[in-house]
Each structure stands twice: as structure tokens, then as C-alpha cells.
N, C-alpha and C. Protein backbone atom coordinates (compact mmCIF):
# COMPACT_ATOMS: atom_id res chain seq x y z
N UNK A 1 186.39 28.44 183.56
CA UNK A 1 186.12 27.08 184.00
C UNK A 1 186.99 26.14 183.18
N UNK A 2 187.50 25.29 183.90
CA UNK A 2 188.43 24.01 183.16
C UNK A 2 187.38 22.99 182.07
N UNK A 3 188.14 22.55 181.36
CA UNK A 3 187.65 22.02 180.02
C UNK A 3 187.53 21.02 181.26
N UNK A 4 188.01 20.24 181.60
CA UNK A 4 187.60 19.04 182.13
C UNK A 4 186.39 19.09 182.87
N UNK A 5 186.34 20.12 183.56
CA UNK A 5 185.06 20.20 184.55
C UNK A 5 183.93 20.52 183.21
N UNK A 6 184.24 20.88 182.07
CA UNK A 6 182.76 21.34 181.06
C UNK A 6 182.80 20.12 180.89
N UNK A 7 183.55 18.76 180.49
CA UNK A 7 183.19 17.79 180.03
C UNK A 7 182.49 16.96 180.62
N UNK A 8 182.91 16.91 182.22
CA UNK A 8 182.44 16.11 183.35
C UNK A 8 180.50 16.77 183.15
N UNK A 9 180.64 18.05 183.51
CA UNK A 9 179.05 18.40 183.67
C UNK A 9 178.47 17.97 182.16
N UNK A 10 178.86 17.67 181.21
CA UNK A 10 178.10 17.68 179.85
C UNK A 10 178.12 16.38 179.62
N UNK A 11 178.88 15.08 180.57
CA UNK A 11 178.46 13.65 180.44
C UNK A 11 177.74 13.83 181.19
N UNK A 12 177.32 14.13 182.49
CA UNK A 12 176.08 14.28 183.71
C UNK A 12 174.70 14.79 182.82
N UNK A 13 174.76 15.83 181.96
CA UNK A 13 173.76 16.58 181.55
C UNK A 13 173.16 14.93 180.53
N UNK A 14 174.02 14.53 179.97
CA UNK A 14 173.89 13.64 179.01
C UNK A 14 173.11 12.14 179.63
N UNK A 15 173.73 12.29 180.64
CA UNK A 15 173.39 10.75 181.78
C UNK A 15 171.84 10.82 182.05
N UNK A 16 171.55 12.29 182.19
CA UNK A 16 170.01 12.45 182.95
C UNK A 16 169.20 12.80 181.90
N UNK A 17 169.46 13.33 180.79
CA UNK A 17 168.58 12.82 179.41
C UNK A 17 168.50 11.70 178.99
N UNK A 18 169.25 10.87 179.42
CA UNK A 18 168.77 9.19 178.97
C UNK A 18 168.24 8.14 180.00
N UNK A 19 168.71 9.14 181.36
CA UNK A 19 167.97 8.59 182.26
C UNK A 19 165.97 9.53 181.93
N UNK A 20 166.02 10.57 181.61
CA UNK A 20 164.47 10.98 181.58
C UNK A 20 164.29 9.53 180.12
N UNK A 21 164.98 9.50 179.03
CA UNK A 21 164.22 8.49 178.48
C UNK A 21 164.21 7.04 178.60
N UNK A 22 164.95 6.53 179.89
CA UNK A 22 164.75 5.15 180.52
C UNK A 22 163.02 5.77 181.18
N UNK A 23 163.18 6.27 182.00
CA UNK A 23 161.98 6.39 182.75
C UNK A 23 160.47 7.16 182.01
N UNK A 24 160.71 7.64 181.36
CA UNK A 24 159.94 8.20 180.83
C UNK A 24 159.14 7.46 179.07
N UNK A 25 160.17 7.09 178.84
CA UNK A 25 159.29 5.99 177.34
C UNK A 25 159.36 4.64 177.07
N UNK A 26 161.24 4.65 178.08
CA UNK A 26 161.47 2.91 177.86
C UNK A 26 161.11 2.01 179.19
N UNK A 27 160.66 2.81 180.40
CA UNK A 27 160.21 2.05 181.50
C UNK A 27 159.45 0.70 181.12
N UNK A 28 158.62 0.46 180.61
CA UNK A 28 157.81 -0.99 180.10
C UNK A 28 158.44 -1.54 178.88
N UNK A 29 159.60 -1.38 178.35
CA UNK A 29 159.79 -2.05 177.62
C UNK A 29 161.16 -2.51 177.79
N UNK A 30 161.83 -4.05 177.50
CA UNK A 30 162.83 -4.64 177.68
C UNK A 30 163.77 -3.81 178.21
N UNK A 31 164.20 -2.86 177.45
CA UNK A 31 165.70 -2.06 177.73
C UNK A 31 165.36 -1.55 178.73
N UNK A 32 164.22 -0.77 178.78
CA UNK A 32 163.80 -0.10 180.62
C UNK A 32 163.89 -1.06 181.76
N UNK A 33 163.15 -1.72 181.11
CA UNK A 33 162.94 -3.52 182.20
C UNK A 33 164.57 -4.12 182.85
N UNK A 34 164.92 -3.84 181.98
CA UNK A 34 166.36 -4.49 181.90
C UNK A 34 167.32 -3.79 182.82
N UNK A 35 167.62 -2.29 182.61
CA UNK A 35 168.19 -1.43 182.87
C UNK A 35 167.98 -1.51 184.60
N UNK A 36 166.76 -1.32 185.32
CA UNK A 36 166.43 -0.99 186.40
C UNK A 36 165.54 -2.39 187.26
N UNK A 37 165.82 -3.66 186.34
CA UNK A 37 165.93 -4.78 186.95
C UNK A 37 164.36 -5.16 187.10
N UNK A 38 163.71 -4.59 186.09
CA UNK A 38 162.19 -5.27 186.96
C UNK A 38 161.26 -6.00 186.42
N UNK A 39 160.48 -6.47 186.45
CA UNK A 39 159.29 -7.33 186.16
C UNK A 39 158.84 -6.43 185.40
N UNK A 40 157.97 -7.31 184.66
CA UNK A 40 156.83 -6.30 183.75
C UNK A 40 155.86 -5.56 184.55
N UNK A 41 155.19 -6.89 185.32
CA UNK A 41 154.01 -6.32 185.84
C UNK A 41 154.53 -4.72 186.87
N UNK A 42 155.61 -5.05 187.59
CA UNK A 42 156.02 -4.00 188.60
C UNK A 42 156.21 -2.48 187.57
N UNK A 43 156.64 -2.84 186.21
CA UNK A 43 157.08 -1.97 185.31
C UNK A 43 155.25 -1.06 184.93
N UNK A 44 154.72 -1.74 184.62
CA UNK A 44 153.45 -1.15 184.19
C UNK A 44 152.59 -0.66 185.63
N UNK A 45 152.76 -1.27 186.43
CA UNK A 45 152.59 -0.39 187.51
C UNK A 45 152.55 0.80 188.24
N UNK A 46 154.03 1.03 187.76
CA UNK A 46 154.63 2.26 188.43
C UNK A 46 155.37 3.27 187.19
N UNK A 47 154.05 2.63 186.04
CA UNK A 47 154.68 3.35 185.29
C UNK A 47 154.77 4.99 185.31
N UNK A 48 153.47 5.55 185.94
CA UNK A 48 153.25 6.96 185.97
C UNK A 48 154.48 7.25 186.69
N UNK A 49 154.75 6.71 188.17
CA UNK A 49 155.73 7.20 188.66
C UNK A 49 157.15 7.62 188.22
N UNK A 50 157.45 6.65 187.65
CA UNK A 50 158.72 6.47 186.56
C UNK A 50 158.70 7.66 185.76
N UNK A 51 157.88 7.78 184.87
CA UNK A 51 157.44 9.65 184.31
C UNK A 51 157.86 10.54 185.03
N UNK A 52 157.48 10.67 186.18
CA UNK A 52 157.25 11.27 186.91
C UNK A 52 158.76 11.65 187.06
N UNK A 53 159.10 10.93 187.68
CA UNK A 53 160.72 10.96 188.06
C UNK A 53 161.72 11.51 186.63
N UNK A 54 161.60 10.59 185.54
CA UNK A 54 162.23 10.87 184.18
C UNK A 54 162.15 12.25 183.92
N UNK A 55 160.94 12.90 183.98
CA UNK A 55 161.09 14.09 183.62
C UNK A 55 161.36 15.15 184.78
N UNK A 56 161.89 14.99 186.30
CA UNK A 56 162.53 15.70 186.87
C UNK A 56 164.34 15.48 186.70
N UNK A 57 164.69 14.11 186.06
CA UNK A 57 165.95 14.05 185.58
C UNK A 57 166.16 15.13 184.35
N UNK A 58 165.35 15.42 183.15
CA UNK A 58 165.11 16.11 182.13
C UNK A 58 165.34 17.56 183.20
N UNK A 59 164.66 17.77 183.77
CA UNK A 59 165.06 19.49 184.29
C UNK A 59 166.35 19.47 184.57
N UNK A 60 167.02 18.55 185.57
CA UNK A 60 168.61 18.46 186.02
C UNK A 60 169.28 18.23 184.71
N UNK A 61 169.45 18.01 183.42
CA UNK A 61 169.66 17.88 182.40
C UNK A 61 169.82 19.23 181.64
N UNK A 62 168.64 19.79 181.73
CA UNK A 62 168.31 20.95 181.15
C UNK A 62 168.95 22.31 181.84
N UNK A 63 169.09 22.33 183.08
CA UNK A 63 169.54 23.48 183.80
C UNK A 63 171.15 23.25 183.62
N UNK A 64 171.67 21.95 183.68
CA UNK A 64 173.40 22.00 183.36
C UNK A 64 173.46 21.84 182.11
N UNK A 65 172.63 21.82 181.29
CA UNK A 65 172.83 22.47 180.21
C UNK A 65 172.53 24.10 180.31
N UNK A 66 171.98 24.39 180.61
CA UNK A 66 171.94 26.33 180.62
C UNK A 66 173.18 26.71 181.32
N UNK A 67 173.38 26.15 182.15
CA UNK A 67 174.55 26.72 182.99
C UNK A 67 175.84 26.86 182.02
N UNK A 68 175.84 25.59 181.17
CA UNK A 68 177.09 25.14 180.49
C UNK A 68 176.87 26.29 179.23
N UNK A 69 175.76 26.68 178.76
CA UNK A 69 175.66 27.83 177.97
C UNK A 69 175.75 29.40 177.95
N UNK A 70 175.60 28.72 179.51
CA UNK A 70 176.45 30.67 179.64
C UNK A 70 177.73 30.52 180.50
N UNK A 71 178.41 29.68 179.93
CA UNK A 71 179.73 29.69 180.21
C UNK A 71 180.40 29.97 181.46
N UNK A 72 181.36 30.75 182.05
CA UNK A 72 181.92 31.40 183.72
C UNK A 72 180.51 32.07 184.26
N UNK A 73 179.80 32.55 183.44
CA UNK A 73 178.67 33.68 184.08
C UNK A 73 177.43 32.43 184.50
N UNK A 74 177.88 31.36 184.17
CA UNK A 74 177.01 30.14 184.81
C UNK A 74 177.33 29.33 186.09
N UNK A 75 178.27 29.62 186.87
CA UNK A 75 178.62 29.00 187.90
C UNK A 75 177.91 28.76 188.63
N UNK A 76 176.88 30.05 189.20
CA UNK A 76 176.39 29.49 189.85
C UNK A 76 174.83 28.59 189.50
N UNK A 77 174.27 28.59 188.51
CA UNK A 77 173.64 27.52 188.04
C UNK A 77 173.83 26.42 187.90
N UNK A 78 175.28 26.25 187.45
CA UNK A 78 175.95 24.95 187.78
C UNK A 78 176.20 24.22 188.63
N UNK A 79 176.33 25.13 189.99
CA UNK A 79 176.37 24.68 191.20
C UNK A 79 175.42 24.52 192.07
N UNK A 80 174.50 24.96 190.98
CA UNK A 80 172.87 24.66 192.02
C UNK A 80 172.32 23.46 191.58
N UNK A 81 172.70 22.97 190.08
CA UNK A 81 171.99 21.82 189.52
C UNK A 81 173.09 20.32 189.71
N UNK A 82 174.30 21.18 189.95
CA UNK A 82 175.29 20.14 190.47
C UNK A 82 174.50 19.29 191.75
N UNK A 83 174.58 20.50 192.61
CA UNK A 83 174.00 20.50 194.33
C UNK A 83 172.73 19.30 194.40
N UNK A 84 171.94 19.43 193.14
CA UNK A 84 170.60 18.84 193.10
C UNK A 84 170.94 17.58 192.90
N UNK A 85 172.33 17.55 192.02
CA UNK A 85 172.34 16.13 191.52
C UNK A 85 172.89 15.08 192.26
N UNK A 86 173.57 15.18 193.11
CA UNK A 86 174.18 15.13 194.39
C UNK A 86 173.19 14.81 195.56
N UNK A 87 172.35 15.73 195.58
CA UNK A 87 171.54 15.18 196.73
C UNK A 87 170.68 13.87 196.23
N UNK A 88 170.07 14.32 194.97
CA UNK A 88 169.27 13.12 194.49
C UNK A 88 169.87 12.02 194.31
N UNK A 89 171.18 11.84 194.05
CA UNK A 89 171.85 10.68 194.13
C UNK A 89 172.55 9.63 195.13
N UNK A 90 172.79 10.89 195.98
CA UNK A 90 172.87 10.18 197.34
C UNK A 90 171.65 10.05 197.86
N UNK A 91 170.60 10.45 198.36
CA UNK A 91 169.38 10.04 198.31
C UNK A 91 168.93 8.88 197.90
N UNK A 92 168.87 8.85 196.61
CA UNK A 92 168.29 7.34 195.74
C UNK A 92 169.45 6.78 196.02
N UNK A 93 170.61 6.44 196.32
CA UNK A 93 172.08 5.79 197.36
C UNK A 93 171.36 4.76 198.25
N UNK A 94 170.60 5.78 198.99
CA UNK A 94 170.19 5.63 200.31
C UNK A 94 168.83 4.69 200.74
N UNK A 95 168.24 4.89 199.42
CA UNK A 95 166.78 4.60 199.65
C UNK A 95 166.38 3.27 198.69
N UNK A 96 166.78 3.43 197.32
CA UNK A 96 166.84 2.70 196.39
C UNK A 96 168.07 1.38 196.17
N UNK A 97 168.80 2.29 195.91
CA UNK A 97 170.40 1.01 195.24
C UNK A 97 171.35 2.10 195.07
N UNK A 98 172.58 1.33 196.23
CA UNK A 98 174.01 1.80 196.24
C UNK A 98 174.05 2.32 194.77
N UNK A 99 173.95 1.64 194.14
CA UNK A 99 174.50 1.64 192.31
C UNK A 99 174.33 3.17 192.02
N UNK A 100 173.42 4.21 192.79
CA UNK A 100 172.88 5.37 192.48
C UNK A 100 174.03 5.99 192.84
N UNK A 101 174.79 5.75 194.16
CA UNK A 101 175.80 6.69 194.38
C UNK A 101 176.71 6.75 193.50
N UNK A 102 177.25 5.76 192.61
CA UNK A 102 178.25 5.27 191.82
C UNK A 102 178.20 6.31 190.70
N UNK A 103 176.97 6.19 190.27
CA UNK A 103 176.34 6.69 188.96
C UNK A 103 176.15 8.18 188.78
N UNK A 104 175.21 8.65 189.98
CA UNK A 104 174.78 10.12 190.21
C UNK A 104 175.61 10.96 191.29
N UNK A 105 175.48 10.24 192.19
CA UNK A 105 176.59 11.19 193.29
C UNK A 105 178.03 11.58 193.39
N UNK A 106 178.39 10.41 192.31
CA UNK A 106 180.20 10.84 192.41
C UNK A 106 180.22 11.63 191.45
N UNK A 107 179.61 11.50 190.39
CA UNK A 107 180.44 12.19 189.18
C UNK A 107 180.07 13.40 189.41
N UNK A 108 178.74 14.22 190.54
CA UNK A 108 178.76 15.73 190.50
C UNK A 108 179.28 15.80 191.65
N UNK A 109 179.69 15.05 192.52
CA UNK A 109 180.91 15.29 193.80
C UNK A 109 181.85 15.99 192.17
N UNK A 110 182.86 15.07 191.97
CA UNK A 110 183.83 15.55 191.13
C UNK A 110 183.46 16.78 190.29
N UNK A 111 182.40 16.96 189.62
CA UNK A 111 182.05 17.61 188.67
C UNK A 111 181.60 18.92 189.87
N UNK A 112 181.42 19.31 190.96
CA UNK A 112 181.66 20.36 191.76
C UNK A 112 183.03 20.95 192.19
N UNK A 113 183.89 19.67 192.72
CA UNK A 113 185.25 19.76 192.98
C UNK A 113 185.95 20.33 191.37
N UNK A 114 185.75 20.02 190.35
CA UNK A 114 186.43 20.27 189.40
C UNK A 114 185.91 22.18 189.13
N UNK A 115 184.75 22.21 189.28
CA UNK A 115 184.31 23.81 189.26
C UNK A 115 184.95 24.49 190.15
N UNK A 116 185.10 24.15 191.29
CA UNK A 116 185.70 24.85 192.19
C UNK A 116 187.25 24.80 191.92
N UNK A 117 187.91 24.37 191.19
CA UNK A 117 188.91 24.18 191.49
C UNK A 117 189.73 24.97 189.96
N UNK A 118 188.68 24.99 189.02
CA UNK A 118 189.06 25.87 187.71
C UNK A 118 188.57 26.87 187.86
């Protein structure tokens, strides 16, 4: 596998561990608030949900990290948590805020294209 494509998946792995701790500890507080644009009250609201979500970013995190630890013999883990990240991003694209495609969907577009291509 190309160094570039390990780097691309290991800023993604990195993106969705700080996305599990936007959603998951900093949702009600300023920087969470801030980050994802919302009111307090809407913030304490939906806070379970936000959990909820944060820590399915933490698994997509966690699996391209395993993948990235077993090195070529990880491809296809990589390409399954790639696959995930991709859909969820175009998805939340779709449903939520463009800003998601920008963020989540291109960089494992590329970060697939770059696997495939090393």
C-alpha cells in the first residue's frame, strides 16, 4: 500500500476520533455548540443522540485503525470501513449539510482510489 494512501486513511481515522469527541463529550459545550452550529437548548436535547452517533464515528475510527495495523493483509478492512465512511458521509451530504460531503465523503472517495491504486 502507498504511503500516501496510509496517511490519507490515518487523517480519516483521526477526523472520526474527534468527531466521536465533538459528539460524544463536547456536544453541550461551546466548542461542540460551535462546531455543529447549535443552540444550547437544541444541544442538550439531542444530547443522547449525539452519543449515539459519536460513538459509531469511534468504531469507523477504530476499524481503519485495525486495518492500518495489519498493514497489505488489511485491505480489505480498509475497504470496508472506507466503504462505511463514504456512505455515511454522503448520506449526512444528503440529509444534514453539504459540509459532510466535503469533510467525510471525499477524503475516503480518495482514500479508496489511493488503495486501489497502490
Amino acid at each position: 500500500m502507498s504511503i500516501v494512501a496510509t496517511i490519507v486513511i490515518a487523517i480519516i481515522a483521526l477526523l472520526h476520533a474527534y468527531f466521536l469527541v465533538l459528539e460524544m463529550f463536547l456536544w453541550t459545550k461551546p466548542a461542540g455548540r460551535r462546531a455543529f452550529g447549535l443552540t444550547a437548548e437544541f444541544a442538550e436535547q439531542s444530547r443522547a443522540l449525539a452519543a449515539n452517533q459519536g460513538l459509531y464515528n469511534g468504531f469507523l475510527a477504530a476499524g481503519l485503525v485495525w486495518g492500518l495495523s495489519l498493514g497489505s493483509a488489511g485491505f480489505g478492512v480498509k475497504v470496508f470501513f472506507l466503504a462505511c465512511v463514504l456512505v455515511a458521509g454522503i448520506f449526512g451530504g444528503l440529509t444534514a449539510s453539504r459540509k459532510i460531503l466535503w469533510i467525510q465523503a471525499l477524503p475516503a472517495l480518495v482514500a479508496l482510489l489511493l488503495l486501489y491504486l497502490g
